[in-house]
C-alpha atoms as a PDB file:
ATOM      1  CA  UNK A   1      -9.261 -15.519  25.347  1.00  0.00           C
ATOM      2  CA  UNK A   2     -12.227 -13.885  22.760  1.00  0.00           C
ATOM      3  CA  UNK A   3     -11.047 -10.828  23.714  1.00  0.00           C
ATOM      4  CA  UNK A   4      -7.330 -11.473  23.022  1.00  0.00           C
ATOM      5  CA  UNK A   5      -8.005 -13.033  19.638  1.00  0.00           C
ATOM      6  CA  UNK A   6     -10.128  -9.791  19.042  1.00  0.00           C
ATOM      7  CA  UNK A   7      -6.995  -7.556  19.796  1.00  0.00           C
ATOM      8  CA  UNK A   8      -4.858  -9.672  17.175  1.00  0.00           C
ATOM      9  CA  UNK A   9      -7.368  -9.087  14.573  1.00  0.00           C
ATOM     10  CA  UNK A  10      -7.371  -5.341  15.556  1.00  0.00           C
ATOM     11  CA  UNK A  11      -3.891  -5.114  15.596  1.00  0.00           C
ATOM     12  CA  UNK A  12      -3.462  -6.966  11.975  1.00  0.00           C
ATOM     13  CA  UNK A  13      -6.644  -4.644  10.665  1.00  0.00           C
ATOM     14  CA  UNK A  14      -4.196  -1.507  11.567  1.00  0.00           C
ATOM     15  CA  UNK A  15      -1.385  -2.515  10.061  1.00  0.00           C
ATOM     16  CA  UNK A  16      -3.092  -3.216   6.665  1.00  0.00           C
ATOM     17  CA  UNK A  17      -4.660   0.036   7.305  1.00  0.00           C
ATOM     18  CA  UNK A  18      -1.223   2.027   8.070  1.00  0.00           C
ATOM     19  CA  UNK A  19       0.539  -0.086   4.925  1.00  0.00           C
ATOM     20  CA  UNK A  20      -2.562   1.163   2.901  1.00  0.00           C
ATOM     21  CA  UNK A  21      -2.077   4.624   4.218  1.00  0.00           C
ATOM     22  CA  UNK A  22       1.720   4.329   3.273  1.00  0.00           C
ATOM     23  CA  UNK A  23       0.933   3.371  -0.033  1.00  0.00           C
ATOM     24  CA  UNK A  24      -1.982   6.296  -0.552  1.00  0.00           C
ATOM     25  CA  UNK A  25       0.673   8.503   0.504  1.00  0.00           C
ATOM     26  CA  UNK A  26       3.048   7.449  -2.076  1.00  0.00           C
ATOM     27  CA  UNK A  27       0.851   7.769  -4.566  1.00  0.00           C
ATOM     28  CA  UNK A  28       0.006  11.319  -3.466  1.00  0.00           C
ATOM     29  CA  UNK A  29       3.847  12.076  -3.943  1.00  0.00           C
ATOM     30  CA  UNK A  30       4.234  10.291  -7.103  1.00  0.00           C
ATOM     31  CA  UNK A  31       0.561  11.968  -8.661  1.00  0.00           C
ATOM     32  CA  UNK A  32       2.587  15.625  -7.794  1.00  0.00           C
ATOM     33  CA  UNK A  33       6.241  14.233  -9.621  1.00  0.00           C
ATOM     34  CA  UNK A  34       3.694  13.376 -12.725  1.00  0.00           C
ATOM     35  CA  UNK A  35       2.635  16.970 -13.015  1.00  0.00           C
ATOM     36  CA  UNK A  36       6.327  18.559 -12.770  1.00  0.00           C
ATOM     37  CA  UNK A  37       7.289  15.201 -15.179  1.00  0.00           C
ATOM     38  CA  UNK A  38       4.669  15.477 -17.747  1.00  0.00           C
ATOM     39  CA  UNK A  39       5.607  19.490 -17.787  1.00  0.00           C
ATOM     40  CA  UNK A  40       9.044  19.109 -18.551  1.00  0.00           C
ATOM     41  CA  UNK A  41       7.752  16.398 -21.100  1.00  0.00           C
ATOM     42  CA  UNK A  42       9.901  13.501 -19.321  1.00  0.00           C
ATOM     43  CA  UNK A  43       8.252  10.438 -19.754  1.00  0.00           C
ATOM     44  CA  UNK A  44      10.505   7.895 -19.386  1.00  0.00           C
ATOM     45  CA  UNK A  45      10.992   8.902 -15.787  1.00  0.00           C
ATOM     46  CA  UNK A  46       7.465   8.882 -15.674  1.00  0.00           C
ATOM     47  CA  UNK A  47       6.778   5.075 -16.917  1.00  0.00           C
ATOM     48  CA  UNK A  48       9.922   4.374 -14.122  1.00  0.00           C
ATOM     49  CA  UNK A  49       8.152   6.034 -10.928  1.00  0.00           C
ATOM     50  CA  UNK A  50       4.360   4.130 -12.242  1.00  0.00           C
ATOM     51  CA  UNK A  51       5.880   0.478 -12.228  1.00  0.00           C
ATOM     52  CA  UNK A  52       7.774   1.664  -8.768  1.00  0.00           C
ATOM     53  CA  UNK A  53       4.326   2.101  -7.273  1.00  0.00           C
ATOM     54  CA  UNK A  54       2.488  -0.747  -8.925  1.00  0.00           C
ATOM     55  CA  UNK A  55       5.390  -2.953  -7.560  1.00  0.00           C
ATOM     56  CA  UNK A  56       4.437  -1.250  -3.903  1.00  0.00           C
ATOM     57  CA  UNK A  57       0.634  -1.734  -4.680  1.00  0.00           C
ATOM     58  CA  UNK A  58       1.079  -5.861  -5.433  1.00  0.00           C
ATOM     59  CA  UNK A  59       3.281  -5.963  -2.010  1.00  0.00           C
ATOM     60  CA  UNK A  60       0.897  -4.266   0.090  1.00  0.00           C
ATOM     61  CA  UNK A  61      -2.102  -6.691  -1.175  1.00  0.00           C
ATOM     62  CA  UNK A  62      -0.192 -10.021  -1.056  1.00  0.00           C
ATOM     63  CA  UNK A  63       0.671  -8.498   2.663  1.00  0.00           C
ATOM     64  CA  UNK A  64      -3.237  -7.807   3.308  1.00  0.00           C
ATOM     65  CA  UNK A  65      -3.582 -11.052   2.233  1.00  0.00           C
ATOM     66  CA  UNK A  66      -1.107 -13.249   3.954  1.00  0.00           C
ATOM     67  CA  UNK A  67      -2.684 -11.194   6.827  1.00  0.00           C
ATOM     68  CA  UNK A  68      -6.100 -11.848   6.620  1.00  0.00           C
ATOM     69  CA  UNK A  69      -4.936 -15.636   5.917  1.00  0.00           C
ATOM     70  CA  UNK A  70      -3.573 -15.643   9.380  1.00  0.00           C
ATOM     71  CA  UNK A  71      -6.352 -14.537  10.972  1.00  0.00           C
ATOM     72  CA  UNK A  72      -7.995 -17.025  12.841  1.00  0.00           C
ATOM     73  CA  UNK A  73     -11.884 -17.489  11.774  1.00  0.00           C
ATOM     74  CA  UNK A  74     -11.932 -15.431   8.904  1.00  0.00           C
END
């Protein structure tokens, strides 16, 4: 039974970690779209893709956190 709660946690750690990933990656994509953006001088598009990714960032944490919530003993 230890070892199966064990797993769960695992399990739960790698998603956060994959979701974190996911969101790392994103802003990889967006940090390359700034420097073609701020060339072309197009900031409104900018602002746009920044609160896209801040509304990602606030998802993945309240996920962490619902997460870590779940987990029993922590």
């Amino acid at each position: 039974m230890p070892n199966q709660k064990k797993r769960r946690a695992d399990i739960r750690d790698a998603v956060v970690r994959m979701r974190g990933e996911a969101v790392r990656r994103r802003c990889e994509v967006i940090r390359k779209r700034y420097e073609v953006i701020r060339k072309r001088g197009e900031v409104p598009v900018l602002i746009s893709q920044a609160l896209i990714l801040f509304s990602q960032a606030l998802s993945l944490f309240s996920q962490a956190y619902i997460i870590g919530d779940e987990t029993p003993g922590r």
